[in-house]
N, C-alpha and C. Protein backbone atom coordinates (compact mmCIF):
# COMPACT_ATOMS: atom_id res chain seq x y z
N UNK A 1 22.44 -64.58 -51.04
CA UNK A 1 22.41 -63.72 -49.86
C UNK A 1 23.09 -62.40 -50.23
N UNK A 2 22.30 -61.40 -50.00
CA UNK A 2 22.66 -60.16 -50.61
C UNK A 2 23.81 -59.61 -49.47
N UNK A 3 24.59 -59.20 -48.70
CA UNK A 3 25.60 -59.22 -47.60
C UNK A 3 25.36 -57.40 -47.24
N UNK A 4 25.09 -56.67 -48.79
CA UNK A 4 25.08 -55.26 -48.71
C UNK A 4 23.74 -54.81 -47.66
N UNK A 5 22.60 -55.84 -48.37
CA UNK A 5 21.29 -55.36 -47.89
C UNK A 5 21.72 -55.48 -46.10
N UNK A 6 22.31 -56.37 -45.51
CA UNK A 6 22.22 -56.36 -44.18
C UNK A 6 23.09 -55.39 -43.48
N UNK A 7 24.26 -55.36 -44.30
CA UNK A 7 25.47 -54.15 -43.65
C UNK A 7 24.61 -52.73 -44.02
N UNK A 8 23.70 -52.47 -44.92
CA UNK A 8 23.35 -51.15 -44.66
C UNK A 8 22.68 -50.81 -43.33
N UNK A 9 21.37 -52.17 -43.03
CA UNK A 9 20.32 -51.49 -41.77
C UNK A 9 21.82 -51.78 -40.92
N UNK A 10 23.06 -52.66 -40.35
CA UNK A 10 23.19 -53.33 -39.50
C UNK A 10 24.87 -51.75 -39.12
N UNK A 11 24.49 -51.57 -40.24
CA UNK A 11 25.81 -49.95 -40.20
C UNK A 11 24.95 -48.60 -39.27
N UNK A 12 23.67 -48.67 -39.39
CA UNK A 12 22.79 -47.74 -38.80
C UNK A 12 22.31 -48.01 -37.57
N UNK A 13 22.39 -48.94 -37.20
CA UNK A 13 22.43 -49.54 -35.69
C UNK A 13 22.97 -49.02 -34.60
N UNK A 14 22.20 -48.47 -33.61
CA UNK A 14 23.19 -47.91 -32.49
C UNK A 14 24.26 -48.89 -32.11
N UNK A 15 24.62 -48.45 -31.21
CA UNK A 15 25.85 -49.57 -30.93
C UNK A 15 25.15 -50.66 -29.64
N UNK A 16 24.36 -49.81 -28.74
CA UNK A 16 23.71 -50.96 -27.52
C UNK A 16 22.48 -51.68 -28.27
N UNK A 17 22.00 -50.88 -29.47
CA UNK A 17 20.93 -51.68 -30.18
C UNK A 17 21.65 -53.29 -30.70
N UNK A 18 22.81 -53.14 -31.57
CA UNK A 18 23.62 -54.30 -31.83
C UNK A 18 23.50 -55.43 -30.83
N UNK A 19 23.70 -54.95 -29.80
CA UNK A 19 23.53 -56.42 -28.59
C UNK A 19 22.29 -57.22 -28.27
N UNK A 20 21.31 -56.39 -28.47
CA UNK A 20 20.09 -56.71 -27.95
C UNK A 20 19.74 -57.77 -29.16
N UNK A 21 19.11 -59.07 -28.69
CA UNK A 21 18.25 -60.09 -29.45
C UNK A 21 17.37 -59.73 -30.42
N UNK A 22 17.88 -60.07 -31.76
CA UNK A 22 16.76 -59.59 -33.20
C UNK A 22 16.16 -60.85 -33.80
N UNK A 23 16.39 -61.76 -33.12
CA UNK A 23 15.64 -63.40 -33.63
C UNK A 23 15.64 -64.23 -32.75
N UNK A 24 15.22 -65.71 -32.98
CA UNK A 24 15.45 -66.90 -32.17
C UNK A 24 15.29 -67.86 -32.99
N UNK A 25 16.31 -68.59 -33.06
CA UNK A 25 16.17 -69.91 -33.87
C UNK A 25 16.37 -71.14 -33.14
N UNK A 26 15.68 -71.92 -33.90
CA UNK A 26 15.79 -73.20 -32.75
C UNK A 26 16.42 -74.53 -34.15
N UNK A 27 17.33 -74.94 -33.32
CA UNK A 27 18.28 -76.22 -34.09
C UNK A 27 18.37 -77.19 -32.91
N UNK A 28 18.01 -78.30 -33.58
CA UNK A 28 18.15 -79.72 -33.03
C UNK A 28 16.64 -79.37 -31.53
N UNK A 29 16.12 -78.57 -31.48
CA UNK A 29 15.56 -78.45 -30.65
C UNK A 29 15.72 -77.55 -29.30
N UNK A 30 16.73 -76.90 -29.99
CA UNK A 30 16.89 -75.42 -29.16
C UNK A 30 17.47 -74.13 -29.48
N UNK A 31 16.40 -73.45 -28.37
CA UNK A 31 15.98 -72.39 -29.17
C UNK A 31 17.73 -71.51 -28.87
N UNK A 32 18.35 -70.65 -29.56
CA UNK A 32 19.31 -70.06 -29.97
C UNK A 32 18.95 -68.50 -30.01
N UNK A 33 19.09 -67.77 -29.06
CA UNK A 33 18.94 -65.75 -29.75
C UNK A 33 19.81 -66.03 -29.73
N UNK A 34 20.10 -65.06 -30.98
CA UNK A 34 20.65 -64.28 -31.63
C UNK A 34 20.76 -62.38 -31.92
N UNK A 35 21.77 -61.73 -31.44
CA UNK A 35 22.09 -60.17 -31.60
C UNK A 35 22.50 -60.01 -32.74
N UNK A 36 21.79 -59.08 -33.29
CA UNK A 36 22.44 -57.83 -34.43
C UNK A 36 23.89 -58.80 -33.98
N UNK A 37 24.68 -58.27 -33.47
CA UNK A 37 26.27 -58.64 -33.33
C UNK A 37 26.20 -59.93 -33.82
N UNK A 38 25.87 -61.12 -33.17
CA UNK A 38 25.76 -62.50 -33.41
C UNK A 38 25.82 -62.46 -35.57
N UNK A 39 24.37 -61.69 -35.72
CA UNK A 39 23.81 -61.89 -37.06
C UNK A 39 25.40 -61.59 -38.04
N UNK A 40 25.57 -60.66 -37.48
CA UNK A 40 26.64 -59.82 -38.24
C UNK A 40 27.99 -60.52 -38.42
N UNK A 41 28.08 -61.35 -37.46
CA UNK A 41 29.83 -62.30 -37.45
C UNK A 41 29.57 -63.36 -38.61
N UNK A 42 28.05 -64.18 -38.39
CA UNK A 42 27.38 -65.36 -39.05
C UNK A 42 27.42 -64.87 -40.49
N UNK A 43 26.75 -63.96 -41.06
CA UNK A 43 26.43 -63.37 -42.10
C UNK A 43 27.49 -63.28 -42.93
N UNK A 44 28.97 -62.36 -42.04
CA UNK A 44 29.98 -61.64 -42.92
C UNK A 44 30.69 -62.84 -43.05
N UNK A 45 30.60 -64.25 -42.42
CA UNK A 45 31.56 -65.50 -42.53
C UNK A 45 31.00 -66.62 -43.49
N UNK A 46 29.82 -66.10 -44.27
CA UNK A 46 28.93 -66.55 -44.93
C UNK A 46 28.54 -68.37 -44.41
N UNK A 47 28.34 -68.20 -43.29
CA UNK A 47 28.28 -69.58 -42.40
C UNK A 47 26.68 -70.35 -42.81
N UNK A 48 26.23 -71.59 -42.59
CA UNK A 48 24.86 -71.75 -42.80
C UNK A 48 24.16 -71.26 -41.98
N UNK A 49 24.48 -70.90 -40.71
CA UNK A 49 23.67 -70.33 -39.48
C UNK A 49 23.53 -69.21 -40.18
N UNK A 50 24.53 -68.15 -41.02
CA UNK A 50 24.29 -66.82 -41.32
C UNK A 50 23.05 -66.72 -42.23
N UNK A 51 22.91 -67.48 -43.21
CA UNK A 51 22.35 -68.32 -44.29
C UNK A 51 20.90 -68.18 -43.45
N UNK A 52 20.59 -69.19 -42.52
CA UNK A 52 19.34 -68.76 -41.71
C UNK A 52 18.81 -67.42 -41.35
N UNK A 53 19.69 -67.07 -40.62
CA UNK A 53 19.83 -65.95 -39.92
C UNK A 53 19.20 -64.57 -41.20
N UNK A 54 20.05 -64.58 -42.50
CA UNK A 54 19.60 -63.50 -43.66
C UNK A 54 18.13 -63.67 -44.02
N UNK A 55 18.11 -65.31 -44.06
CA UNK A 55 16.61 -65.29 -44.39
C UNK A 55 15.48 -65.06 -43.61
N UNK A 56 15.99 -65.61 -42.13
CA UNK A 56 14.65 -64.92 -41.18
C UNK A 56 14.47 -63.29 -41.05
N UNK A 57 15.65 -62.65 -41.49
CA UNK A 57 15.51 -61.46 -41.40
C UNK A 57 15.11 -60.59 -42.81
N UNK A 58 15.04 -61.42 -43.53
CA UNK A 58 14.24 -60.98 -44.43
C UNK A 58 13.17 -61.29 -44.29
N UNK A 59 12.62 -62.06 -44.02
CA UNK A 59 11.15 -62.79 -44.12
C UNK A 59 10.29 -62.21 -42.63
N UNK A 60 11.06 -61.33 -41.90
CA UNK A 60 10.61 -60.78 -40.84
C UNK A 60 10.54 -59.24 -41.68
N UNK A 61 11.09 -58.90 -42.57
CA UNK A 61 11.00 -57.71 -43.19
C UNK A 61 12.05 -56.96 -42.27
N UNK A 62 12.77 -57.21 -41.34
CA UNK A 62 13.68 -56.36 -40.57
C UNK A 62 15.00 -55.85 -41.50
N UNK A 63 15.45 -56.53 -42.95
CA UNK A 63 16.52 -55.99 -43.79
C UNK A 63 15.77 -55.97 -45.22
């Protein structure tokens, strides 16, 4: 997980853009949004949710 690739788009982010829902994941059978903000705590704590979270956003092409 590259951490730079996401802090660059996630540094250019307005600040009310940050809040707003950039995914949805679903675990155990429910579904979970997730904010820029959310992505960003998960990501920088290198958590497995963040782990998800880098890859759907790569694979969405959004980082």
């Amino acid at each position: 997980m590259d951490k730079a690739r996401f802090l660059k788009v996630y540094a250019n982010l307005p600040i009310k853009i940050r809040e707003q829902v950039v995914l949805v994941i679903e675990e155990n059978n429910v579904k979970n949004t997730i904010s820029w903000n959310v992505a960003y705590i998960e990501i920088e704590n290198e958590t497995v949710l963040g782990k998800k979270i880098f890859d759907k956003l790569v694979k969405l092409e959004l980082i």
